[in-house]
C-alpha atoms as a PDB file:
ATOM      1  CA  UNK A   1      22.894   5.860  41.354  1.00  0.00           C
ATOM      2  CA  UNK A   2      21.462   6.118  37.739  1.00  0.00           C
ATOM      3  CA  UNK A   3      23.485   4.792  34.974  1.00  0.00           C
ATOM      4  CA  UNK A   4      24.549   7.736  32.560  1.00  0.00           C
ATOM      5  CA  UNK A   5      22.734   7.787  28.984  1.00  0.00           C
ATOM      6  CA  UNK A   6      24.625   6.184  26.463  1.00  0.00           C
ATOM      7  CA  UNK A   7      24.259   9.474  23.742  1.00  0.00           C
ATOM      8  CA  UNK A   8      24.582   7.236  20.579  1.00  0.00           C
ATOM      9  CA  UNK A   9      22.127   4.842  21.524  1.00  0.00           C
ATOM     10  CA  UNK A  10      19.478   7.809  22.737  1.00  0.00           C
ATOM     11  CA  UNK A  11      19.899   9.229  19.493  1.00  0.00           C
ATOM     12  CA  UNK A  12      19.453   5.824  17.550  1.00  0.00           C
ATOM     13  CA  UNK A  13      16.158   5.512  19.472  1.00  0.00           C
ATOM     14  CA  UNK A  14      15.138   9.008  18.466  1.00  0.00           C
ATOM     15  CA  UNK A  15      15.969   8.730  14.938  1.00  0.00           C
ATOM     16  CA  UNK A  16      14.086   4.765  15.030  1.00  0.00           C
ATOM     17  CA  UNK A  17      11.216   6.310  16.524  1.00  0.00           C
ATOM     18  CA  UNK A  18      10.660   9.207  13.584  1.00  0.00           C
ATOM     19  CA  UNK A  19      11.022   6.724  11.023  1.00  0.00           C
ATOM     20  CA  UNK A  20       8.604   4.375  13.093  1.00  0.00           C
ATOM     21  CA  UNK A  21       6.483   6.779  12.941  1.00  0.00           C
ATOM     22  CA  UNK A  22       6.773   7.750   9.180  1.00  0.00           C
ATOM     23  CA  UNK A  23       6.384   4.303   8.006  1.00  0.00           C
ATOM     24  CA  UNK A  24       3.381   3.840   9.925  1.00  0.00           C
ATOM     25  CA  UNK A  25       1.816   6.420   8.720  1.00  0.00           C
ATOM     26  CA  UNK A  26       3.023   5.612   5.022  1.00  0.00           C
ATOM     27  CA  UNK A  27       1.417   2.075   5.377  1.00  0.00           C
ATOM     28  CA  UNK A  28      -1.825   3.417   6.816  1.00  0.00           C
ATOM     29  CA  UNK A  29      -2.303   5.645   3.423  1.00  0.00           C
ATOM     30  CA  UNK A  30      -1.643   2.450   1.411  1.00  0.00           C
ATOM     31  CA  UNK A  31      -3.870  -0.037   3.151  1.00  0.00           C
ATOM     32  CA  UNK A  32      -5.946   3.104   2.238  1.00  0.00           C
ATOM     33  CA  UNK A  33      -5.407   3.447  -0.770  1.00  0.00           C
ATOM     34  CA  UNK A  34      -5.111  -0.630  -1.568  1.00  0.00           C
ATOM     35  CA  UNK A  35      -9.069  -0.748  -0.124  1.00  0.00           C
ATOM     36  CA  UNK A  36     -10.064   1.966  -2.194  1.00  0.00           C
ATOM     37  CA  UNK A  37      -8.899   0.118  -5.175  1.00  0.00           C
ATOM     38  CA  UNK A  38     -10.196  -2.993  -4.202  1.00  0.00           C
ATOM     39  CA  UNK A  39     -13.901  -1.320  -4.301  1.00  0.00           C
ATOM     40  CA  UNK A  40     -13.210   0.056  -7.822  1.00  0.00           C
ATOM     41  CA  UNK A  41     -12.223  -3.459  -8.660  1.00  0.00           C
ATOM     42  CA  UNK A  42     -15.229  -4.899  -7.259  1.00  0.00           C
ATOM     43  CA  UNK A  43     -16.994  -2.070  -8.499  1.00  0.00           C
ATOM     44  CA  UNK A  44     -15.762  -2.922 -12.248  1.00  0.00           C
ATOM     45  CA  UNK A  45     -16.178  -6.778 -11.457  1.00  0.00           C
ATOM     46  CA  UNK A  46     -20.031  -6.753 -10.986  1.00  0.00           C
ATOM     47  CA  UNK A  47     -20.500  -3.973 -14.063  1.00  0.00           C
ATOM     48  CA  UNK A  48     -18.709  -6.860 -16.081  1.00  0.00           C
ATOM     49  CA  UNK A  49     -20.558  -9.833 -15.370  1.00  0.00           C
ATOM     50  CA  UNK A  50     -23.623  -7.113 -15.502  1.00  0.00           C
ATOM     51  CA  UNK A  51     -22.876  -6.451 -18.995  1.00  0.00           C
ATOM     52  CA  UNK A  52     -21.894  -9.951 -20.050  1.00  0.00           C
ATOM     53  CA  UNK A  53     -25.576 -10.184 -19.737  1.00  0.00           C
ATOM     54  CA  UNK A  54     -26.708  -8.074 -22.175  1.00  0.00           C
ATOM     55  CA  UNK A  55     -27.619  -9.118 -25.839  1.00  0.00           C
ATOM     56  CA  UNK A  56     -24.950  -7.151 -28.552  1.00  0.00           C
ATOM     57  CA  UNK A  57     -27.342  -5.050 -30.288  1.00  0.00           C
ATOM     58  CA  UNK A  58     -27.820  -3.062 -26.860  1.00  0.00           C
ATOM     59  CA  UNK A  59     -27.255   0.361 -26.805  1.00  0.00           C
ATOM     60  CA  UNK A  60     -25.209   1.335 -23.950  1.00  0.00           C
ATOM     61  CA  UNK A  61     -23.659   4.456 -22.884  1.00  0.00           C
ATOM     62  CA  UNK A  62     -20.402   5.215 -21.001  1.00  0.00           C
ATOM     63  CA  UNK A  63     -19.495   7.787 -18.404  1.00  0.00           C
ATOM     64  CA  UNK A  64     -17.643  10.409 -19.595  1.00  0.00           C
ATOM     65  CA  UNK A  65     -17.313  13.204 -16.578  1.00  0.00           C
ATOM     66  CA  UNK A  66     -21.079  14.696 -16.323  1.00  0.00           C
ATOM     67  CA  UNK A  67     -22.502  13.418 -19.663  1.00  0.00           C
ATOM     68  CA  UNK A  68     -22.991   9.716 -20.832  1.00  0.00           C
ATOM     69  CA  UNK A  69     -21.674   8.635 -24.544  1.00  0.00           C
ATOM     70  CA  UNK A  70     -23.158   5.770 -27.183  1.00  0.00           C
ATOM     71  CA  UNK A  71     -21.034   3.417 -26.910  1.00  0.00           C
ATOM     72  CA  UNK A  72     -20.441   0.058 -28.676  1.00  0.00           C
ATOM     73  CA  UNK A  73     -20.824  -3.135 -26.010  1.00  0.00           C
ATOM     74  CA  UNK A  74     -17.795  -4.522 -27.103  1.00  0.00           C
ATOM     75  CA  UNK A  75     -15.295  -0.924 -26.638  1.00  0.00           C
ATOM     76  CA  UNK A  76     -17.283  -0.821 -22.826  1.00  0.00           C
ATOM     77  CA  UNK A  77     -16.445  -4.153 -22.356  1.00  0.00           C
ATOM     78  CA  UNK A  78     -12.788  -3.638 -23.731  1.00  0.00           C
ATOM     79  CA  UNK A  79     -12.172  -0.533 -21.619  1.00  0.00           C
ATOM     80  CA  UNK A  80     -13.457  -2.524 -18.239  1.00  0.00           C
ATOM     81  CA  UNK A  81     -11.222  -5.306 -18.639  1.00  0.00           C
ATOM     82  CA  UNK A  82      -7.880  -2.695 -19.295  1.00  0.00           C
ATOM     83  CA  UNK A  83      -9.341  -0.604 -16.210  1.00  0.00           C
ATOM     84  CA  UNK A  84      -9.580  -4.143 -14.244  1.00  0.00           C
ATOM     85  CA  UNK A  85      -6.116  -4.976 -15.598  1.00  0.00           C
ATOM     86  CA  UNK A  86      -4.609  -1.477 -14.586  1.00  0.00           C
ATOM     87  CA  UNK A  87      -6.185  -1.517 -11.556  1.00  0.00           C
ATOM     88  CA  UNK A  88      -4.891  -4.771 -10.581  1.00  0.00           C
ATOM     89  CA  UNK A  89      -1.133  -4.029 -11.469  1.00  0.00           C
ATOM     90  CA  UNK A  90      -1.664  -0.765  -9.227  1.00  0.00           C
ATOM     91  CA  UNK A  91      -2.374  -2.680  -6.493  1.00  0.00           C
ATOM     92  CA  UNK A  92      -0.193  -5.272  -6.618  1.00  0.00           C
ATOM     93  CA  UNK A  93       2.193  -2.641  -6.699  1.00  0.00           C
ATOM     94  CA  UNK A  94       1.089  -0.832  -3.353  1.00  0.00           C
ATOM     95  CA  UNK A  95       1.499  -4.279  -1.888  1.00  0.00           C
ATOM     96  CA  UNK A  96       4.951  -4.369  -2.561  1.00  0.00           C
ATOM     97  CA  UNK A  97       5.731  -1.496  -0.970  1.00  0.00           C
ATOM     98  CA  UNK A  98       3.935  -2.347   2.189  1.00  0.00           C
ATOM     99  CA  UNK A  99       6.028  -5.173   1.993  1.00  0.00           C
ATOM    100  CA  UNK A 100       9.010  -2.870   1.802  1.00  0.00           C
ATOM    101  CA  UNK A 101       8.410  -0.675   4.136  1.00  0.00           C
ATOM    102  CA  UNK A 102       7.589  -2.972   6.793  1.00  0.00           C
ATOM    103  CA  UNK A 103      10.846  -5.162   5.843  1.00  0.00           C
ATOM    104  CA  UNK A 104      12.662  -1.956   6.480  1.00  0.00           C
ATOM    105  CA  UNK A 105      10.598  -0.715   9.642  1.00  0.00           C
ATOM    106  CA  UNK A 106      11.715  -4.456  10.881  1.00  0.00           C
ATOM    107  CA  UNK A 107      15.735  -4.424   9.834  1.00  0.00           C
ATOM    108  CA  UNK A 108      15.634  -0.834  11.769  1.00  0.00           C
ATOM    109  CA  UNK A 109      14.281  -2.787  14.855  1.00  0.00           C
ATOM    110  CA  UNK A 110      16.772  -5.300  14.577  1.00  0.00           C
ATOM    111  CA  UNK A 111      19.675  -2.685  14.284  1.00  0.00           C
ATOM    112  CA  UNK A 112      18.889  -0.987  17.629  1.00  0.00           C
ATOM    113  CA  UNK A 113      18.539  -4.482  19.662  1.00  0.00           C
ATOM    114  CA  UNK A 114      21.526  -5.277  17.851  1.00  0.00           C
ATOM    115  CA  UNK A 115      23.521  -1.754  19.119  1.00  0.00           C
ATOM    116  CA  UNK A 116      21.775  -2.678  22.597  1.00  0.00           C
ATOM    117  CA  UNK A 117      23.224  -5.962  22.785  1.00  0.00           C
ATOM    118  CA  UNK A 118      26.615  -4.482  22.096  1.00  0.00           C
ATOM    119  CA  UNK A 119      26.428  -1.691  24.277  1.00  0.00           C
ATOM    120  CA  UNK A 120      25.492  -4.264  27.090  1.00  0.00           C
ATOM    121  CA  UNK A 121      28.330  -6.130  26.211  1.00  0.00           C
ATOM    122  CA  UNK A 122      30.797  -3.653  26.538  1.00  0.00           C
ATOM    123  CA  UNK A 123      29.262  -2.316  29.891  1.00  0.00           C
ATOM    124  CA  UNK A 124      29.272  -6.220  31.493  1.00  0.00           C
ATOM    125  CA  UNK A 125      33.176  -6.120  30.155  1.00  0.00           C
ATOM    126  CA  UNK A 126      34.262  -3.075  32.124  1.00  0.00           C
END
């Protein structure tokens, strides 16, 4: 004879399960959007050390939408290392709340096995 369904614990399994699946999908558009930073990094790395190259007196021009300004070396070079340094902060701050959200994700798991346990408890008692 089946055992009846404890109604408290189906529903804890339920509600686990949505947020499972909410998290995951939260942490799949930040590793997406943590890799799509890391290329812009990159991206600003190598136009750095590119530029690092170039004698002072070069006239260079900077990306402005669909037209390209004169623009002093030193304000390009200025402008990549704040878009390197805000770039940098922004990901370190999706990392955190990865870290979050899995740290959460996890405590959730250990809740249910935790209301299991009990549950199991109770039933071996009776």
């Amino acid at each position: 004879m089946a055992k009846p369904v404890d109604l408290e614990l189906k529903k804890a399994f339920v509600e686990l399960q949505v947020k499972m699946v909410e998290t995951s999908k939260k942490i799949q558009v930040i590793d997406g959007q943590i890799g799509m930073l890391k290329r812009v990094l990159q991206h600003a790395d190598i136009t750095q050390r590119e530029i690092s190259t170039l004698p002072p007196e070069t006239k260079t021009y900077e990306s402005v939408g669909r037209m390209f300004l004169l623009t002093d070396l030193a304000e390009i070079k200025s402008n990549l290392s704040s878009r390197t340094a805000l770039l940098t902060s922004r990901t370190a701050e999706l990392e955190s709340n990865k870290e979050y959200l899995e740290k959460n994700l996890k405590e959730s798991e250990n809740n249910i096995r935790e209301m299991v346990q009990q549950k199991k408890g109770q039933s071996e008692t009776k």
